[in-house]
N, C-alpha and C. Protein backbone atom coordinates (compact mmCIF):
# COMPACT_ATOMS: atom_id res chain seq x y z
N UNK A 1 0.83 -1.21 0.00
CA UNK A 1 0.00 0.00 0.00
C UNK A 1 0.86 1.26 0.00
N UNK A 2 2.29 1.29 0.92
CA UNK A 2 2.75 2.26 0.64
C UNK A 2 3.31 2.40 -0.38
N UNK A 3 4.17 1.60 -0.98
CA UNK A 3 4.97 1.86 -1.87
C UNK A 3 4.15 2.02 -3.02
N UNK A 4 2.77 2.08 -3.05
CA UNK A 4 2.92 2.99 -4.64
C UNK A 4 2.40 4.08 -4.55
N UNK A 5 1.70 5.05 -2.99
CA UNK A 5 2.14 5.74 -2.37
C UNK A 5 3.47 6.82 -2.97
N UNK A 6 4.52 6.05 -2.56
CA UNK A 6 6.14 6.46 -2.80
C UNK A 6 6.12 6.36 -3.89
N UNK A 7 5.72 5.36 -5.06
CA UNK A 7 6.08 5.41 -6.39
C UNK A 7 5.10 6.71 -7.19
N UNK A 8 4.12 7.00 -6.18
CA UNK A 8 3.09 8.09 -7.21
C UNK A 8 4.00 9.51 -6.88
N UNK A 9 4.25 9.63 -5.45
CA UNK A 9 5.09 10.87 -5.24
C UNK A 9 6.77 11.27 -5.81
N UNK A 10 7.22 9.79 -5.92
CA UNK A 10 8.44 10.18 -6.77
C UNK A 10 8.41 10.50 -8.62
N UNK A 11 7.09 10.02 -8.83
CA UNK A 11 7.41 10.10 -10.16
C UNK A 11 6.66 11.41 -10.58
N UNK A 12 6.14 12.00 -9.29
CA UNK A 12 5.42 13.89 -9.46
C UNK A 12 6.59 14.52 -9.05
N UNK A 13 7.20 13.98 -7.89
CA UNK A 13 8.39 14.75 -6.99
C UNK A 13 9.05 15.09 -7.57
N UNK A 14 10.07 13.97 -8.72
CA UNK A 14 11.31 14.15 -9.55
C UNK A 14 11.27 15.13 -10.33
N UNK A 15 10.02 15.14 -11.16
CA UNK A 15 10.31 16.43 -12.53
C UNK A 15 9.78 17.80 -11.80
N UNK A 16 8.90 17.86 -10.72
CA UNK A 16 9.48 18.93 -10.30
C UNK A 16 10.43 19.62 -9.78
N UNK A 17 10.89 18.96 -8.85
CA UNK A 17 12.49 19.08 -8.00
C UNK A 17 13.32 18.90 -9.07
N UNK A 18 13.65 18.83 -10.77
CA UNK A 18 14.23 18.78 -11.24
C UNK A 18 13.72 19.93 -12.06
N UNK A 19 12.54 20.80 -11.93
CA UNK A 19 12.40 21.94 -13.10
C UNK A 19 12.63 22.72 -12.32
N UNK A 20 12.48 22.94 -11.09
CA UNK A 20 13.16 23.79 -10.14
C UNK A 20 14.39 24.19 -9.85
N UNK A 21 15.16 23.21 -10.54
CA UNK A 21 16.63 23.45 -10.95
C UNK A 21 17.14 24.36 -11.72
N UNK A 22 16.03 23.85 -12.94
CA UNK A 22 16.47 24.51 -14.45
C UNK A 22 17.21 26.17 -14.39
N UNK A 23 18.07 25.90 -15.07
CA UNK A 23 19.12 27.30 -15.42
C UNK A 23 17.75 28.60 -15.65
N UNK A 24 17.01 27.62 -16.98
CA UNK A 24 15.80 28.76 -17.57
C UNK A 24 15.12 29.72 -16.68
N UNK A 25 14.96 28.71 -15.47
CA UNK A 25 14.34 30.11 -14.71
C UNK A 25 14.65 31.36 -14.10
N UNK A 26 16.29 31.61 -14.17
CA UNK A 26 16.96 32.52 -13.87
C UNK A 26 16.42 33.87 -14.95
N UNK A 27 16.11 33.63 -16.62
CA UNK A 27 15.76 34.58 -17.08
C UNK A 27 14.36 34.65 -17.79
N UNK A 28 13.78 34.28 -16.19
CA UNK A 28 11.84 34.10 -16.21
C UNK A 28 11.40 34.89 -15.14
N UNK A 29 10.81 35.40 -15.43
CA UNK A 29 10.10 36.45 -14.39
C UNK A 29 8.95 35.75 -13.15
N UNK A 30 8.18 36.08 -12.31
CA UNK A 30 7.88 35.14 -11.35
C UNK A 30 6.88 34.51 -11.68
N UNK A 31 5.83 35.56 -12.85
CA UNK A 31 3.96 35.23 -13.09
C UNK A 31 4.47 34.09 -13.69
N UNK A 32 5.42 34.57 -15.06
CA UNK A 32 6.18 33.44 -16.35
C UNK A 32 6.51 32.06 -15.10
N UNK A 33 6.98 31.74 -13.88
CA UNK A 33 7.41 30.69 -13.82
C UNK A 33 6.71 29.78 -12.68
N UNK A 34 5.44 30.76 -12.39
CA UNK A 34 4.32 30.13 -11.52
C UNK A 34 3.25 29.56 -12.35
N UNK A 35 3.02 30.70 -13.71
CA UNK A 35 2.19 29.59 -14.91
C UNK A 35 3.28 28.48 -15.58
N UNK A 36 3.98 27.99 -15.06
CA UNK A 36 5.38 26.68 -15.73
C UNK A 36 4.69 26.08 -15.09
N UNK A 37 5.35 26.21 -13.39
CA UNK A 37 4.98 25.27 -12.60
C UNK A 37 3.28 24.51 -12.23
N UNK A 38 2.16 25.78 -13.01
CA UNK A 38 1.03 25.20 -12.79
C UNK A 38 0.66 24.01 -13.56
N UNK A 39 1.22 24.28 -14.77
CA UNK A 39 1.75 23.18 -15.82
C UNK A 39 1.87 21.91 -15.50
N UNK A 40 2.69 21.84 -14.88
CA UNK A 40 3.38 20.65 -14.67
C UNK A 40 3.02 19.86 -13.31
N UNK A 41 2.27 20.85 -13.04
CA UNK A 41 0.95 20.18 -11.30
C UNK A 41 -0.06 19.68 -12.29
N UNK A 42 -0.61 20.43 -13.35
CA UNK A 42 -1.54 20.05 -14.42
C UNK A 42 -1.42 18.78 -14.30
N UNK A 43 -0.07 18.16 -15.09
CA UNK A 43 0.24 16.86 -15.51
C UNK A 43 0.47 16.28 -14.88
N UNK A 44 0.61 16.24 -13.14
CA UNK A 44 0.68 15.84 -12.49
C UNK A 44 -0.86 15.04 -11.87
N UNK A 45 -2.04 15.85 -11.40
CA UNK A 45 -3.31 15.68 -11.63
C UNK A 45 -3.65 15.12 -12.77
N UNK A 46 -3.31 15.08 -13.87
CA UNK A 46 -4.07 14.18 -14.90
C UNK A 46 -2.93 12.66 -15.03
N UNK A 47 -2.06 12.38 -14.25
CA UNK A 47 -1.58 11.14 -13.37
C UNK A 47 -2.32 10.68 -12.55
N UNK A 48 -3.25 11.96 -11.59
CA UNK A 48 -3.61 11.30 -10.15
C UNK A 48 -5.04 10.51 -10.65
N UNK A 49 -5.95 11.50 -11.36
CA UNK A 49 -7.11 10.97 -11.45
C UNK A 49 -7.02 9.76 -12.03
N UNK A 50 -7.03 8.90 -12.96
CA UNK A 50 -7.55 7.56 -13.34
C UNK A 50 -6.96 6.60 -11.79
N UNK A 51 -5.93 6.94 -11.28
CA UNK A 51 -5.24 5.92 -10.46
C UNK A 51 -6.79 6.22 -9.03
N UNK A 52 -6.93 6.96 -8.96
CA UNK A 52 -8.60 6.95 -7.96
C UNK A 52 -9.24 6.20 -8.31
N UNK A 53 -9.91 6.59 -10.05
CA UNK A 53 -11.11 6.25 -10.50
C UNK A 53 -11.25 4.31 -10.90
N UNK A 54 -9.77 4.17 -11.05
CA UNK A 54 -9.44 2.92 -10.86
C UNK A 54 -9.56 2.25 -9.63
N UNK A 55 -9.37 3.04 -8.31
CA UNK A 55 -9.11 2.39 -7.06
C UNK A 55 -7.74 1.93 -6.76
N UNK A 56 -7.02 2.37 -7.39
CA UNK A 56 -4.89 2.26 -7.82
C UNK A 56 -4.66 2.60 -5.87
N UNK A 57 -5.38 3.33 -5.10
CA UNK A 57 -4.67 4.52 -3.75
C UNK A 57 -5.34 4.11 -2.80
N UNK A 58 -4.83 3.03 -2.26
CA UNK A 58 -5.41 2.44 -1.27
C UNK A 58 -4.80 3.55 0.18
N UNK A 59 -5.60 3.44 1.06
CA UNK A 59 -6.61 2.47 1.75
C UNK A 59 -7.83 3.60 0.86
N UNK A 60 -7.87 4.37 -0.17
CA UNK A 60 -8.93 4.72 -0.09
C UNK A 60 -10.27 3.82 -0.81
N UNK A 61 -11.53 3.67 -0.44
CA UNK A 61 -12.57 3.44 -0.91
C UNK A 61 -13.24 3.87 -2.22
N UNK A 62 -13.53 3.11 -2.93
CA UNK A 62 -14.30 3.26 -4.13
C UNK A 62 -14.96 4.38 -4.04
N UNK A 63 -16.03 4.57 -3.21
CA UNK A 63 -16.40 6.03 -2.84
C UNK A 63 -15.51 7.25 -2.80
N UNK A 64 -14.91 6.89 -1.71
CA UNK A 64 -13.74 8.15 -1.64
C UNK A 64 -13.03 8.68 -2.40
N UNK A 65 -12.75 7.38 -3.44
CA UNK A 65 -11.75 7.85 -4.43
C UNK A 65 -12.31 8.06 -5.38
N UNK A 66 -14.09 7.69 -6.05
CA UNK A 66 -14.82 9.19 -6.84
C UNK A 66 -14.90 10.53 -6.14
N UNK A 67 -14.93 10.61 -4.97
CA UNK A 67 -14.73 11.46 -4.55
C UNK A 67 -13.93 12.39 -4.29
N UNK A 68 -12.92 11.63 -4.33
CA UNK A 68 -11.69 12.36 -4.39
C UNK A 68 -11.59 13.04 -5.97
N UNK A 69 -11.86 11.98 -6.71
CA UNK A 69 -11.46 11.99 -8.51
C UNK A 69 -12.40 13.69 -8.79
N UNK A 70 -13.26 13.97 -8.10
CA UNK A 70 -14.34 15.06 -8.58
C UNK A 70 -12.93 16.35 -7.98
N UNK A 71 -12.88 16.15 -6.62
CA UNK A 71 -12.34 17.05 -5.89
C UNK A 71 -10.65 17.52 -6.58
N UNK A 72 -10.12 16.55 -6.83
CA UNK A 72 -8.54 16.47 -8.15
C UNK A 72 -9.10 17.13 -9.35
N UNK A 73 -10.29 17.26 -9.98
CA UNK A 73 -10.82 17.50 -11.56
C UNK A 73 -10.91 18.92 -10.71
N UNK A 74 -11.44 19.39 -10.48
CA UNK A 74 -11.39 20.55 -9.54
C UNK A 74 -10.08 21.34 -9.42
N UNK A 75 -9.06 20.82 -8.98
CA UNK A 75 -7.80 21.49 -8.46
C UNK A 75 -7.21 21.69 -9.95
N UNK A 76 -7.84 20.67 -10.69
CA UNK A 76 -6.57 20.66 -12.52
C UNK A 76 -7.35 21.86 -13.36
N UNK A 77 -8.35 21.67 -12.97
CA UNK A 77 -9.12 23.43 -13.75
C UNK A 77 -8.41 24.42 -13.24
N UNK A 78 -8.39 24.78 -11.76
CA UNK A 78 -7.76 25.65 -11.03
C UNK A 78 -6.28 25.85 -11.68
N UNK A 79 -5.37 24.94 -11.63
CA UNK A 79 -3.77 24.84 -12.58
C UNK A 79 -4.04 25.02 -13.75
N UNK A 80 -4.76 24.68 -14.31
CA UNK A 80 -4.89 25.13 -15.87
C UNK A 80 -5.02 26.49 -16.46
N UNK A 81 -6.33 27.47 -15.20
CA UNK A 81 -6.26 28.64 -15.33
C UNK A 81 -5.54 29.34 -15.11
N UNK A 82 -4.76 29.01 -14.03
CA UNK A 82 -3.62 29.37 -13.45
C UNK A 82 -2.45 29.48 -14.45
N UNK A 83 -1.92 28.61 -15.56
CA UNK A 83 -1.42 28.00 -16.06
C UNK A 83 -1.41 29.50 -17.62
N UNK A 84 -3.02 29.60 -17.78
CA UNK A 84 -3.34 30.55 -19.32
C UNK A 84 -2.71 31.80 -18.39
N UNK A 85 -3.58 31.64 -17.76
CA UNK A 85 -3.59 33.11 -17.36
C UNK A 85 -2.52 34.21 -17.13
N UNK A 86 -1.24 33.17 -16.33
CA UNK A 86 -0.02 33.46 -15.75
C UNK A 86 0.75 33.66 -17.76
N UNK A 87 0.13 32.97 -18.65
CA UNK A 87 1.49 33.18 -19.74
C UNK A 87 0.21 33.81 -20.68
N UNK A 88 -0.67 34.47 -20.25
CA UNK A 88 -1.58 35.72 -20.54
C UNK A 88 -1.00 36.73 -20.73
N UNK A 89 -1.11 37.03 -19.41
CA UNK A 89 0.15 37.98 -18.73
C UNK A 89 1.18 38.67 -19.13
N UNK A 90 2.06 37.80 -19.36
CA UNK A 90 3.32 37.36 -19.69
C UNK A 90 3.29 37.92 -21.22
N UNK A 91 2.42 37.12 -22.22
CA UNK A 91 2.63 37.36 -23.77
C UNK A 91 1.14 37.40 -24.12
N UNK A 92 0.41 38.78 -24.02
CA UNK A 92 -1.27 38.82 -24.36
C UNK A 92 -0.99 38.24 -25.74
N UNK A 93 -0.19 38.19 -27.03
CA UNK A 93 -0.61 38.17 -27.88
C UNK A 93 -0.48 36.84 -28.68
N UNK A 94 0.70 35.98 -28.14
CA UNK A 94 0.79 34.29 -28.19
C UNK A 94 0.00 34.12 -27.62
N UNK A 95 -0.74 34.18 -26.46
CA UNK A 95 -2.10 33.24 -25.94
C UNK A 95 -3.04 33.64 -26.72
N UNK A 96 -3.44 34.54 -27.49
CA UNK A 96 -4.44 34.88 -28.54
C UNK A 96 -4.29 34.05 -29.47
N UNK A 97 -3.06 33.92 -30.37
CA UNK A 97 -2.50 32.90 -31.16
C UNK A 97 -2.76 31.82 -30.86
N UNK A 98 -2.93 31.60 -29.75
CA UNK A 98 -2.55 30.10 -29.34
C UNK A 98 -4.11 29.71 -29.60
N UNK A 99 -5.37 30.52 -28.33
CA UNK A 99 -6.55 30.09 -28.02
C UNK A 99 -7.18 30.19 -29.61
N UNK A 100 -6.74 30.62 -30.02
CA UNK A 100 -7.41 30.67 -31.43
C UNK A 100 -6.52 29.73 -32.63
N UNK A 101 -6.24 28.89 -32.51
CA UNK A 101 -5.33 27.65 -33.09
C UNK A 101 -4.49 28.71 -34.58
N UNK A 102 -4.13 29.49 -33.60
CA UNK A 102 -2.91 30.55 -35.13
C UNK A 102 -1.58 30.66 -34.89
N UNK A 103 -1.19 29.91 -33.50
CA UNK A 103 0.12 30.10 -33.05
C UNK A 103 1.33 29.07 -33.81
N UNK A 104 2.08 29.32 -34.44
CA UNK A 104 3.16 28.48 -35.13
C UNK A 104 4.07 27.75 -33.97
N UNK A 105 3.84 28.06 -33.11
CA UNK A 105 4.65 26.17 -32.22
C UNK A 105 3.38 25.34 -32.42
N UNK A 106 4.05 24.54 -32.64
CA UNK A 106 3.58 22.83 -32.85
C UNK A 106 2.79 22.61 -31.24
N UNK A 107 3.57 22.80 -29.95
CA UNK A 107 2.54 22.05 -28.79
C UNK A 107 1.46 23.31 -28.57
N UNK A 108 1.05 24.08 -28.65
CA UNK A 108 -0.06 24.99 -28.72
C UNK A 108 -1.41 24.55 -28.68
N UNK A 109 -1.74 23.57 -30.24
CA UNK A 109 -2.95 23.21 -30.36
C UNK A 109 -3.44 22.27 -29.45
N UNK A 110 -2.33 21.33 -29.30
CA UNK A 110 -2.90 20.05 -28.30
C UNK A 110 -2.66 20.73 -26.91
N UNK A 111 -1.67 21.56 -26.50
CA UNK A 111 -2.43 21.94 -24.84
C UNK A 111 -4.28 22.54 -24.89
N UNK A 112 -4.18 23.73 -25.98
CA UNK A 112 -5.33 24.54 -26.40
C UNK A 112 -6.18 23.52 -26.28
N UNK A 113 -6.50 22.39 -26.46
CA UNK A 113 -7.03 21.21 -27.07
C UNK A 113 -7.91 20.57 -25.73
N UNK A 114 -6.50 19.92 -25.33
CA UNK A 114 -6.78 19.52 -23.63
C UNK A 114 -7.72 20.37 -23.17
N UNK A 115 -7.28 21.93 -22.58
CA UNK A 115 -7.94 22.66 -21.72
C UNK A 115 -9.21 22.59 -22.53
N UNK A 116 -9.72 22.91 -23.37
CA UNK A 116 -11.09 22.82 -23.59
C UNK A 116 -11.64 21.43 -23.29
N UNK A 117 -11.13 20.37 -23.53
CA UNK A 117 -11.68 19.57 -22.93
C UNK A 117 -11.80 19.18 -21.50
N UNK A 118 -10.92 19.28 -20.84
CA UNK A 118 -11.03 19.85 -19.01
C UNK A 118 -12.01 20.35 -18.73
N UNK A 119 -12.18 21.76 -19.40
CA UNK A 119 -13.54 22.81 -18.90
C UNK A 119 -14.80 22.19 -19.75
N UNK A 120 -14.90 21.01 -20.51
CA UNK A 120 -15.97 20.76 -20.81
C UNK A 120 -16.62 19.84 -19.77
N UNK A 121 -15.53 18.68 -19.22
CA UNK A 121 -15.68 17.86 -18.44
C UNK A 121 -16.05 18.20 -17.17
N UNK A 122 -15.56 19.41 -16.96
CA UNK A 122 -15.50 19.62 -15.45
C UNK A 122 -17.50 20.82 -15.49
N UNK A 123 -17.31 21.34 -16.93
CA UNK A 123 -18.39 21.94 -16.89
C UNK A 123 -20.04 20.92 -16.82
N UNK A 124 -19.73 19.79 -16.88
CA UNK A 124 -20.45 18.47 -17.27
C UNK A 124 -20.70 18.41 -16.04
N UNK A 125 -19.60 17.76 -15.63
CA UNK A 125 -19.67 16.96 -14.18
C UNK A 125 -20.48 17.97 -12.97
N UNK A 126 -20.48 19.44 -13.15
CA UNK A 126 -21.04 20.42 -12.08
C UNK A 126 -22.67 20.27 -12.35
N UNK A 127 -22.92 19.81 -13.85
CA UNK A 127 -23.92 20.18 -14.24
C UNK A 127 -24.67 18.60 -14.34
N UNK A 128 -23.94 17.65 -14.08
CA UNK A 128 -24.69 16.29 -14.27
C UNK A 128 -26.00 16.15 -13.60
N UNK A 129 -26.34 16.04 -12.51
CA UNK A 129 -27.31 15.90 -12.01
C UNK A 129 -28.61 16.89 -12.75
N UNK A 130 -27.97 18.28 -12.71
CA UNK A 130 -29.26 19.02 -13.44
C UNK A 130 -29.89 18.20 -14.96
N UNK A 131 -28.82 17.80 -15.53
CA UNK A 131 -29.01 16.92 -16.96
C UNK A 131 -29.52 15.72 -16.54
N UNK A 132 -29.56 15.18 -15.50
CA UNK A 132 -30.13 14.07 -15.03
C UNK A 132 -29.30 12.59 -16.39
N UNK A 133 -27.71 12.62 -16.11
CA UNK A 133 -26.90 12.30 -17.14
C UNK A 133 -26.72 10.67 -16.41
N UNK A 134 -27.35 9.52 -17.08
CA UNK A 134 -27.33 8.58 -16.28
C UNK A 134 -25.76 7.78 -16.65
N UNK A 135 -25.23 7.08 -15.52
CA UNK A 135 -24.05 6.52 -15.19
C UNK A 135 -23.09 6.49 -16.60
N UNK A 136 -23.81 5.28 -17.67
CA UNK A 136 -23.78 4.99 -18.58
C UNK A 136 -23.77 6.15 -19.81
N UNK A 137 -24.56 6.92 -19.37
CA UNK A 137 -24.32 8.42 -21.24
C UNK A 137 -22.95 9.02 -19.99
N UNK A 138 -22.78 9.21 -19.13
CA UNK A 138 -21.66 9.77 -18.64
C UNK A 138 -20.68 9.41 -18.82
N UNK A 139 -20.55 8.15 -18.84
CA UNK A 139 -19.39 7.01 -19.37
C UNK A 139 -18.98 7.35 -20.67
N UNK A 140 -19.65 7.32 -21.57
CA UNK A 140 -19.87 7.71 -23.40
C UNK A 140 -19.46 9.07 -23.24
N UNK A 141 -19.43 9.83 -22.79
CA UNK A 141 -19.19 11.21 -23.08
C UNK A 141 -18.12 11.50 -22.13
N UNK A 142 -17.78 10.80 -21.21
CA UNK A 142 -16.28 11.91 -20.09
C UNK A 142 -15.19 10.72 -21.19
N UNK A 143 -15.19 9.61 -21.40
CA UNK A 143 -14.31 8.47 -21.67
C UNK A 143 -13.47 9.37 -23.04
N UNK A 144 -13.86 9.83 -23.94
CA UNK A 144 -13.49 9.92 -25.45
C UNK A 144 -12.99 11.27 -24.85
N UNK A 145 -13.32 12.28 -23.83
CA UNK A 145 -12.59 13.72 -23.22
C UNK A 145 -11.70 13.26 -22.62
N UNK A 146 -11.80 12.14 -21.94
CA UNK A 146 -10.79 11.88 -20.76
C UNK A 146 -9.43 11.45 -21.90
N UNK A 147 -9.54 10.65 -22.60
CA UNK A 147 -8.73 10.12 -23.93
C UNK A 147 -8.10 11.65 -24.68
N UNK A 148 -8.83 12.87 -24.85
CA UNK A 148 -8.67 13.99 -25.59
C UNK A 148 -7.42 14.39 -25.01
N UNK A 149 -7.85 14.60 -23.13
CA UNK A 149 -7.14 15.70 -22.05
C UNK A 149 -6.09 14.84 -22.02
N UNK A 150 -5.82 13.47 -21.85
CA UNK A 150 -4.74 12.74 -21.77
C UNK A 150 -3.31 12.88 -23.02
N UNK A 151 -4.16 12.31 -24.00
CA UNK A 151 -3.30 12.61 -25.27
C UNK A 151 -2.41 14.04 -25.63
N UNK A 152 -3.71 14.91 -25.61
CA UNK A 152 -3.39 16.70 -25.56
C UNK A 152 -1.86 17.26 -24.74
N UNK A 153 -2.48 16.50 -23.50
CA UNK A 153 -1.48 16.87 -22.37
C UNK A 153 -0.24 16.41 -22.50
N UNK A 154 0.15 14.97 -22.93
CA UNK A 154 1.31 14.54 -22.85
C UNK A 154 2.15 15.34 -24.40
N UNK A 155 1.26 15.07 -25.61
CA UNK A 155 1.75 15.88 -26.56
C UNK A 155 2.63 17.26 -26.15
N UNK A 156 1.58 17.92 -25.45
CA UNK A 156 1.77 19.43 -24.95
C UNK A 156 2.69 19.26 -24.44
N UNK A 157 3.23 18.75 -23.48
CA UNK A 157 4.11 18.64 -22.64
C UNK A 157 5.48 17.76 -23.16
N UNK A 158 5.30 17.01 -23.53
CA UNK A 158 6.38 16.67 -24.84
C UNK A 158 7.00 17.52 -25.66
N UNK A 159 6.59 18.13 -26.21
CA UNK A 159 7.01 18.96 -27.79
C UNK A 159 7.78 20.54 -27.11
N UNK A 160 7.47 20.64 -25.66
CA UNK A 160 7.88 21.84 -25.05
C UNK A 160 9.09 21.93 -24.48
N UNK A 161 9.83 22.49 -24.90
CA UNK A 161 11.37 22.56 -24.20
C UNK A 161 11.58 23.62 -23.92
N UNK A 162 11.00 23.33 -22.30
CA UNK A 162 11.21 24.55 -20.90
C UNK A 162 12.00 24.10 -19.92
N UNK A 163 11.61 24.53 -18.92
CA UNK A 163 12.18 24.08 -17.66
C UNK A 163 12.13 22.86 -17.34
N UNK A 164 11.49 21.68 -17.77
CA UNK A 164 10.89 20.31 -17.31
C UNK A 164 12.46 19.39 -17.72
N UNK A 165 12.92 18.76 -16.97
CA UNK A 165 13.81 17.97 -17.03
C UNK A 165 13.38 16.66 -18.19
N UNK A 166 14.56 16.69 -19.46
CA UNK A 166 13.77 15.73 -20.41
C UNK A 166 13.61 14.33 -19.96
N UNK A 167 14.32 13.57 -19.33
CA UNK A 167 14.34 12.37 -18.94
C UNK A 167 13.14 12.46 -17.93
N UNK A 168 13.01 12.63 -16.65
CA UNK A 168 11.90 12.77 -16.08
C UNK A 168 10.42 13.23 -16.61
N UNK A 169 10.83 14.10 -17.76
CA UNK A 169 9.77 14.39 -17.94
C UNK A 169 8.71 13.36 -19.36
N UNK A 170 9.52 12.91 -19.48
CA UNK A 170 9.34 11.28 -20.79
C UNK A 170 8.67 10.22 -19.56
N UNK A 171 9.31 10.32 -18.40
CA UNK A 171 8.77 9.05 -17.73
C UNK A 171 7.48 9.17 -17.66
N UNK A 172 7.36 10.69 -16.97
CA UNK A 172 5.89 11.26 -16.28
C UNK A 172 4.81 10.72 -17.27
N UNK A 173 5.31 11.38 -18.42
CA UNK A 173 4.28 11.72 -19.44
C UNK A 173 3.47 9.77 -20.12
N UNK A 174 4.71 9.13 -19.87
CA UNK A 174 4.54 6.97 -20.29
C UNK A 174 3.42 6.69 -19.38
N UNK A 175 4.09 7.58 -18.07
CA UNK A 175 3.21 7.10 -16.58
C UNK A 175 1.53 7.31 -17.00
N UNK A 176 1.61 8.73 -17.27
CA UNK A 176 0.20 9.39 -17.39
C UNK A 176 -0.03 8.17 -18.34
N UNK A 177 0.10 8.17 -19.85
CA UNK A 177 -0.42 7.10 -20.73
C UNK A 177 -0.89 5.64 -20.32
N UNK A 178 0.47 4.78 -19.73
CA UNK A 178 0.22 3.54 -19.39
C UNK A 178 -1.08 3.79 -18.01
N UNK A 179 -1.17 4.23 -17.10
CA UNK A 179 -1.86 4.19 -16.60
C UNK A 179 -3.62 4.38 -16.54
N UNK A 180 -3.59 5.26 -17.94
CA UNK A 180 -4.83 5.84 -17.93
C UNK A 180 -5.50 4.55 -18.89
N UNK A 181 -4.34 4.15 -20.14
CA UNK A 181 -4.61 2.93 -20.98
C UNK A 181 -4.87 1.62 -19.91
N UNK A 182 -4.51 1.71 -18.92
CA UNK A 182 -4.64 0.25 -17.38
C UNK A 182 -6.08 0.31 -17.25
N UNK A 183 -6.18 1.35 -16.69
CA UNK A 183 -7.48 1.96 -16.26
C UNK A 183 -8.92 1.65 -16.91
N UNK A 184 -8.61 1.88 -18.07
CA UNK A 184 -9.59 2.23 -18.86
C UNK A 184 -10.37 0.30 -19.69
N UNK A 185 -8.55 -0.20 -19.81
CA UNK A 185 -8.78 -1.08 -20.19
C UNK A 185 -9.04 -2.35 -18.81
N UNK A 186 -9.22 -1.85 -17.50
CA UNK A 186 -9.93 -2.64 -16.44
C UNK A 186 -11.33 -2.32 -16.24
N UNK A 187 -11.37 -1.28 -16.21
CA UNK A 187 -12.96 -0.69 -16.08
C UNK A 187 -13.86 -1.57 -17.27
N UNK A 188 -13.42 -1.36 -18.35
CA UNK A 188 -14.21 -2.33 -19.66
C UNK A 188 -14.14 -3.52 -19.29
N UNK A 189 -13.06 -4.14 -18.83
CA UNK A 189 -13.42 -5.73 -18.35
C UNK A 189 -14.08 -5.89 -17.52
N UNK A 190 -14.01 -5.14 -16.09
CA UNK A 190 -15.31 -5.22 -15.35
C UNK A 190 -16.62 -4.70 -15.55
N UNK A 191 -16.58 -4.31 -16.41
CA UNK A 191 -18.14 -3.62 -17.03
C UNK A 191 -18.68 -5.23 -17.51
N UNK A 192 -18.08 -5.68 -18.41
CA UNK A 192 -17.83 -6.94 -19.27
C UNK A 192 -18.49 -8.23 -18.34
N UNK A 193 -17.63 -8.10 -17.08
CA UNK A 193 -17.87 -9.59 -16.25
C UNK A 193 -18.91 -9.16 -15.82
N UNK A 194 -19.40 -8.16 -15.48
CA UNK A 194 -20.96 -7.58 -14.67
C UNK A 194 -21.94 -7.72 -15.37
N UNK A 195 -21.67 -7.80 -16.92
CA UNK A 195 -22.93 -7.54 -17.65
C UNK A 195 -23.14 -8.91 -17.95
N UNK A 196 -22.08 -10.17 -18.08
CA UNK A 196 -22.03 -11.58 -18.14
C UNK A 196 -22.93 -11.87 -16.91
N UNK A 197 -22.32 -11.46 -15.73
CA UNK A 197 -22.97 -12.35 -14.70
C UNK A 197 -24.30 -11.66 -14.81
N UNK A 198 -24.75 -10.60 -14.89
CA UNK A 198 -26.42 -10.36 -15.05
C UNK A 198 -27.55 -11.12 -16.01
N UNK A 199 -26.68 -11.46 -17.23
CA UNK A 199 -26.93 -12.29 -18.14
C UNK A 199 -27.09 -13.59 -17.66
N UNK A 200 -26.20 -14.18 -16.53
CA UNK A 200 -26.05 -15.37 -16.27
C UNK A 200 -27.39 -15.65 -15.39
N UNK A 201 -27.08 -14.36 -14.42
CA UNK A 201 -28.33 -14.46 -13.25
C UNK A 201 -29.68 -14.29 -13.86
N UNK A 202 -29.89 -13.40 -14.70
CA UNK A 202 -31.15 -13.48 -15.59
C UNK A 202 -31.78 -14.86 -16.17
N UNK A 203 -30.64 -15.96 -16.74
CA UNK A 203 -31.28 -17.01 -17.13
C UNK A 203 -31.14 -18.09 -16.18
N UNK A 204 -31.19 -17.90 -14.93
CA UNK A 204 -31.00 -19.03 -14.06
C UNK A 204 -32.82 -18.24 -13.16
């Protein structure tokens, strides 16, 4: 139980304690290197959530850890805004470029990409109950965003050469992937054996 615990905090710990290093930030100003670091808490949170929604963080409870998963989707909106806003700031007229898919770097579109899908998800999830969005259409619709924000993010964060330590920051980004691909591809098998055994119990 602890050690993956220790394995979730070293593999967030390292690339930050290693962008905190970086030379780069000596000629970054403070907004410029608090929207970096929101960044890279970003990608950090889109690590944490599937390992909840999976039940990966023990001792917590299936409950707790949707619960938790709502309360983490929460904090990654918060870093994200944090994230525009701070390199707003910084360059009003590349984030114009950017939010409007006209900016000539290559990782632009897929962060741009992600965050809209974040604020769709997270705009969903506030609003589920009013939609009266049952388990199943929720499933169909966060699954193919959750796939968007994942992909987006690691792209984004890949193709960017900032402060993020490259070796650490290749692991992070496998981590985020393999894990969310674990996840996703356990949840379908247990969807799978549940809908067998209902089938089973139905004809007995």
């Amino acid at each position: 139980m602890i050690l993956i615990w220790i394995a979730l905090a070293l593999a967030i710990g390292v690339p930050v304690a290693l962008a905190a290093t970086s030379e780069q930030l000596a000629w970054r100003g403070p907004v410029y290197v608090l929207s970096g670091f929101a960044g890279i808490v970003a990608l950090a949170l889109v690590l944490v959530q599937p390992l909840l929604i999976g039940g990966y963080l023990p001792p917590l409870s299936a409950y707790r850890g949707r619960r938790a998963h709502h309360w983490i989707g929460g904090a990654l909106v918060l870093a994200v805004v944090i994230h525009v806003a701070g390199l707003w700031i910084t360059s009003p007229p590349d984030m114009i470029d950017a939010l409007t898919y006209a900016s000539p770097t290559p990782f632009s579109p897929f962060g741009v990409t992600a965050m809209w899908a974040i604020f769709i998800v997270a705009l969903l999830a506030s609003l589920r109950r009013r939609l009266e969005l049952r388990p199943r259409t929720w499933r169909f619709i966060h699954m193919p965003l959750a796939i968007v924000i994942v992909a987006g993010s690691v792209v984004h964060c890949l193709l960017i050469e900032g402060t993020m330590e490259t070796v650490s920051k290749v692991a992070l980004c496998v981590l985020v992937l393999a894990v969310t691909a674990k996840v996703m591809i356990d949840l379908q098998v247990w969807r799978k054996r549940r809908a067998l055994r209902g089938e089973s119990g139905a004809r007995q």
